[in-house]
N, C-alpha and C. Protein backbone atom coordinates (compact mmCIF):
# COMPACT_ATOMS: atom_id res chain seq x y z
N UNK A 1 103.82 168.66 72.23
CA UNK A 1 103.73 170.06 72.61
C UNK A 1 104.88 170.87 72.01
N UNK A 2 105.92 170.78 71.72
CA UNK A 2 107.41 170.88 70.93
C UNK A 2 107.00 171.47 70.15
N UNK A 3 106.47 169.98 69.10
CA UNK A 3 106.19 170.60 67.90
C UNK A 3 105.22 172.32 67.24
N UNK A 4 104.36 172.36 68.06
CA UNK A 4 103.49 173.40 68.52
C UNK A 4 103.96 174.67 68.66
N UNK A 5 105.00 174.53 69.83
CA UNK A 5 106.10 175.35 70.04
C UNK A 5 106.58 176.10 69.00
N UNK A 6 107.36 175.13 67.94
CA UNK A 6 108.44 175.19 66.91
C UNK A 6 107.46 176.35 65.93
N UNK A 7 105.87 175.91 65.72
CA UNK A 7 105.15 176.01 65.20
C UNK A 7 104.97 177.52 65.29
N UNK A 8 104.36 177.80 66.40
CA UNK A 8 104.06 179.52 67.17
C UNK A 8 105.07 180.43 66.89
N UNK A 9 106.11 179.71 67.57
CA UNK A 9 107.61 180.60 67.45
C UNK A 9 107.36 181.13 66.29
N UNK A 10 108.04 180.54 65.36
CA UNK A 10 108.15 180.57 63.73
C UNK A 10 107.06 181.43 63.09
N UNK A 11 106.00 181.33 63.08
CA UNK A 11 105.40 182.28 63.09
C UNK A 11 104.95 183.89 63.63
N UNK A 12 105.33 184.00 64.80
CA UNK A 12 105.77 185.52 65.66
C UNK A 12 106.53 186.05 65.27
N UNK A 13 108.04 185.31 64.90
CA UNK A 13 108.74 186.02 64.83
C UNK A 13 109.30 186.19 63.25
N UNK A 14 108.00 185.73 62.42
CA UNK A 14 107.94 186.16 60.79
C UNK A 14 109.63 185.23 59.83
N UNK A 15 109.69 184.40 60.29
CA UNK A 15 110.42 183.21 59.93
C UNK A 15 109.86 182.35 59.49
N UNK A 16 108.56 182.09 58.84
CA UNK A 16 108.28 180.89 58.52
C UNK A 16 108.51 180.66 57.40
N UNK A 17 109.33 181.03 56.66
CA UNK A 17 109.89 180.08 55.23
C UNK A 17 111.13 180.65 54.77
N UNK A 18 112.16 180.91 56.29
CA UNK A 18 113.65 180.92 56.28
C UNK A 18 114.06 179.61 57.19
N UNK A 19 114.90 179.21 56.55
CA UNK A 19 115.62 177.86 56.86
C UNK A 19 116.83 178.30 57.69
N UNK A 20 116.65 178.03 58.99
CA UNK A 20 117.92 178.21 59.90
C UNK A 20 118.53 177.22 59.97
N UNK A 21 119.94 177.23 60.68
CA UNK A 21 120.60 176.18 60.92
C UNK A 21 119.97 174.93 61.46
N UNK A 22 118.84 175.49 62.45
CA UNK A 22 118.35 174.42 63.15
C UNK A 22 117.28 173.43 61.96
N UNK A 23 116.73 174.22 61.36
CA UNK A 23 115.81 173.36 60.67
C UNK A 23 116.20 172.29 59.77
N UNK A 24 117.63 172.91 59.44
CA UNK A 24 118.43 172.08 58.06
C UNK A 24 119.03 170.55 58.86
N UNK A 25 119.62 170.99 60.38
CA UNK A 25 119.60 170.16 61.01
C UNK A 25 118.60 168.96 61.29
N UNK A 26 117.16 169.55 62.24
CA UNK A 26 115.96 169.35 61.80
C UNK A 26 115.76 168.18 61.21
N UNK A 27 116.00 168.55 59.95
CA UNK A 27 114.99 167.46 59.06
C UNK A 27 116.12 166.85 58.81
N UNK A 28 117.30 166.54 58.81
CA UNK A 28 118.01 165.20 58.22
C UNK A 28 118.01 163.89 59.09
N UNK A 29 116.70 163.81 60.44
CA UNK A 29 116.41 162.73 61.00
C UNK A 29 116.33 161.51 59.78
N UNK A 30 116.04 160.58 60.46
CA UNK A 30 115.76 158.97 59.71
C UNK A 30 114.46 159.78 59.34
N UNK A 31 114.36 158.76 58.29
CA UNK A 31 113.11 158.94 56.97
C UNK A 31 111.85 158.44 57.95
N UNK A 32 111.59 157.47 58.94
CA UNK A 32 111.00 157.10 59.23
C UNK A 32 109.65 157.69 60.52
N UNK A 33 110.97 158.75 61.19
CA UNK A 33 110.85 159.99 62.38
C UNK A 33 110.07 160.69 61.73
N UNK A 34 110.80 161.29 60.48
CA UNK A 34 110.53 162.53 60.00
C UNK A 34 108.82 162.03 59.33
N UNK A 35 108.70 160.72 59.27
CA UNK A 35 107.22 160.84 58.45
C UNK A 35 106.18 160.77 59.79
N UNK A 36 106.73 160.28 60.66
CA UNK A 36 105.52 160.46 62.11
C UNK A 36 105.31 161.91 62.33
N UNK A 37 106.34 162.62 62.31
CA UNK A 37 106.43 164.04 62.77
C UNK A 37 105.51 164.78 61.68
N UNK A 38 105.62 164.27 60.54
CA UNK A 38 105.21 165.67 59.40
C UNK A 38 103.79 164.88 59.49
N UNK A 39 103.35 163.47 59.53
CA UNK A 39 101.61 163.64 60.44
C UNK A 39 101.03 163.63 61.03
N UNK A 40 101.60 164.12 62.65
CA UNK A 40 101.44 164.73 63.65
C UNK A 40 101.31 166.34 62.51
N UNK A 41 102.02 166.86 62.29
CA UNK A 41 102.10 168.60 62.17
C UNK A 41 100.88 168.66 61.20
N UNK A 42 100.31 167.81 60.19
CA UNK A 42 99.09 167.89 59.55
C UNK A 42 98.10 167.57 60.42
N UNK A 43 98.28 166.36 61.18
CA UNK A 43 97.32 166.55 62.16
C UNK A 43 96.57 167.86 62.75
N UNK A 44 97.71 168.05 63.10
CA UNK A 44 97.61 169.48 64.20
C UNK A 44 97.50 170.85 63.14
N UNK A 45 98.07 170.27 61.88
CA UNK A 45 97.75 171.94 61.12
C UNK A 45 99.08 172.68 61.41
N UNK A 46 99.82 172.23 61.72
CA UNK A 46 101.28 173.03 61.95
C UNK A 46 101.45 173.58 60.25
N UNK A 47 101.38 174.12 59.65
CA UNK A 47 101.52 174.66 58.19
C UNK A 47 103.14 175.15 57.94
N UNK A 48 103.40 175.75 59.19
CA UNK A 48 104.98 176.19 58.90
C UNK A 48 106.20 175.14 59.10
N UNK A 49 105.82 173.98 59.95
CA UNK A 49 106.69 173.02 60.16
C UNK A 49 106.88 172.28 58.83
N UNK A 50 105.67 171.97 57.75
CA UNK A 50 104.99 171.04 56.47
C UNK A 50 105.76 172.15 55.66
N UNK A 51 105.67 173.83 55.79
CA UNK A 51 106.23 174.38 54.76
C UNK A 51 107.88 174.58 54.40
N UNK A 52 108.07 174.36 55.94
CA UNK A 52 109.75 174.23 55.69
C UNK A 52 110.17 173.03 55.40
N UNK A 53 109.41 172.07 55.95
CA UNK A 53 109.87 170.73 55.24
C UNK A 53 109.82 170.69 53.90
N UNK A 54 109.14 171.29 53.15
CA UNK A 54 108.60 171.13 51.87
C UNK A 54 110.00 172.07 51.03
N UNK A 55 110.33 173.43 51.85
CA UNK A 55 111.19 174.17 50.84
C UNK A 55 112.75 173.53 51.31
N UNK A 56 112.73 172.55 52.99
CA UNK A 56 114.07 171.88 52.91
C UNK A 56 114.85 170.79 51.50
N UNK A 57 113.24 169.86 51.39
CA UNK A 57 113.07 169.20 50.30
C UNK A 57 113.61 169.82 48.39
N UNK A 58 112.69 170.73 48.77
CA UNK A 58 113.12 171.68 47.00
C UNK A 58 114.44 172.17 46.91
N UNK A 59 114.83 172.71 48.21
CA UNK A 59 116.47 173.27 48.21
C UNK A 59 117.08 172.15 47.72
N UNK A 60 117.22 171.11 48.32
CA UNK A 60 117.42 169.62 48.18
C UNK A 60 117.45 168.83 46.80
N UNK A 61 116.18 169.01 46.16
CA UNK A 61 116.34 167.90 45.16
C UNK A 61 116.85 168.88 43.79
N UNK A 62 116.89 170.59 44.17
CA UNK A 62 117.21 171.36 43.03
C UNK A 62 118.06 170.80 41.97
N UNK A 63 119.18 170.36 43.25
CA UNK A 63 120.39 170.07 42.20
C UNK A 63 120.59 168.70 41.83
N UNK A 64 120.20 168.00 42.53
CA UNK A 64 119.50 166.56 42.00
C UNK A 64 119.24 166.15 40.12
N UNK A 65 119.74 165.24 39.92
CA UNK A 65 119.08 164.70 38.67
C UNK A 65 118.17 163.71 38.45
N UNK A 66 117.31 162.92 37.59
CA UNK A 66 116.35 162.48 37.73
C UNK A 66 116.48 160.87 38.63
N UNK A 67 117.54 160.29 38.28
CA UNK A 67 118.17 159.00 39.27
C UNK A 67 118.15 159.43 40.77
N UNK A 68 118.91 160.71 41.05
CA UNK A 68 119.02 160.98 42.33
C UNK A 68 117.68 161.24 42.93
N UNK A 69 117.01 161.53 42.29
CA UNK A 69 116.00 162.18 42.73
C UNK A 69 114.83 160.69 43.19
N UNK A 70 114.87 160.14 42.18
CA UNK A 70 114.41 158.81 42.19
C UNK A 70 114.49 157.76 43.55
N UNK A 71 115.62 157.93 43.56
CA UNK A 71 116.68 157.24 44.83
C UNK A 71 116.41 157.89 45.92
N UNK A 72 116.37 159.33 46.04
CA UNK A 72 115.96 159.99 47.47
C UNK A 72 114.70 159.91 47.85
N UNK A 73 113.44 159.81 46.80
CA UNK A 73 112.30 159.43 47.75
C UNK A 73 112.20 157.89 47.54
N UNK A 74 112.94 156.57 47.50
CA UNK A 74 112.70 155.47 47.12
C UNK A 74 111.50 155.34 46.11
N UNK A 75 111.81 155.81 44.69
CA UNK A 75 110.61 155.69 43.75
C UNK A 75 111.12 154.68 42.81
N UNK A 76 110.72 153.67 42.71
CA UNK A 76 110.96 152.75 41.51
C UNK A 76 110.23 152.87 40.07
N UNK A 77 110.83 152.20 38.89
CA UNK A 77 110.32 152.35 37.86
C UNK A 77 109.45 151.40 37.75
N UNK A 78 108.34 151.30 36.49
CA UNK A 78 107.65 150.24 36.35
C UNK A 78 108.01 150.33 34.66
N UNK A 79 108.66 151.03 34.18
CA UNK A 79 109.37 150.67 32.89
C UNK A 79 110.09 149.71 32.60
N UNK A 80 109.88 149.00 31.44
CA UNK A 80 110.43 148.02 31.17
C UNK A 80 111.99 148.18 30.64
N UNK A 81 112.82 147.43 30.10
CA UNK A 81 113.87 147.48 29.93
C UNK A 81 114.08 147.70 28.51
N UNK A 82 113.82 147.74 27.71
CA UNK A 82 113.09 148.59 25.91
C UNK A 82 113.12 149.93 26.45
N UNK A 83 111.99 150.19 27.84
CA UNK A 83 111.92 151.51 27.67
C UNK A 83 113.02 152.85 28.58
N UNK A 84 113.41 151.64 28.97
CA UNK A 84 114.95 152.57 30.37
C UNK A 84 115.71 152.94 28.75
N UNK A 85 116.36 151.49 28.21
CA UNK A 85 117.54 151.89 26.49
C UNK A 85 116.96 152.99 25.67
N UNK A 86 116.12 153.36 25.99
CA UNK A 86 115.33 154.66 24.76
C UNK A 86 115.60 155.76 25.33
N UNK A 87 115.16 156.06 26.83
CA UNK A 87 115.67 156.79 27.91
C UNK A 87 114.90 158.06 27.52
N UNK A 88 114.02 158.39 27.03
CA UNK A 88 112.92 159.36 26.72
C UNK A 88 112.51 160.08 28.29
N UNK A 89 112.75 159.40 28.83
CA UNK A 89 111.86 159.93 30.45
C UNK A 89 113.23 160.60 30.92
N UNK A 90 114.37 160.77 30.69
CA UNK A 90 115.51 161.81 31.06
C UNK A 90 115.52 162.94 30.46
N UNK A 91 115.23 163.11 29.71
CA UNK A 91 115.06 164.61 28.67
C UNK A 91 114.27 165.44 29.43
N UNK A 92 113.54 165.20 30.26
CA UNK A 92 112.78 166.58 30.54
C UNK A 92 113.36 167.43 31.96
């Protein structure tokens, strides 16, 4: 019911894709919380809870480089080791 809450609010009061203190707070739960919560809020269609998560995320990986970035959503390579020494997939 919280979540719902968080949901309504945010929307009334024309905040839904400013990041307050609370939200930045918010989302730096365990990785594990935060993925029950964000499908509960699809469940339910919460759109503004999914959209601030989404622009907490982009604020986030802006300054990120492609390793970090890698590392923050646990994404592994399936490149071989020929193709990491060429390093073609960092350039972009």
């Amino acid at each position: 019911m919280w979540v719902f809450n968080y949901n309504l609010i945010n929307y009334l009061d024309g905040t839904a894709f400013k990041l307050t203190d609370f939200d930045r707070q918010f989302f730096r739960i365990d990785q594990e919380t935060l993925v029950k919560i964000l499908i509960t809020a699809d469940y339910f269609e919460l759109t503004s809870l999914i959209d601030k998560w989404a622009k907490f995320n982009a604020d986030k990986i802006a300054s990120m480089n492609v390793s970090e970035i890698c590392a923050y959503f646990n994404i592994t390579t399936d490149l071989t080791d020929e193709e990491m020494e060429v390093g073609i997939f960092l350039n972009y």
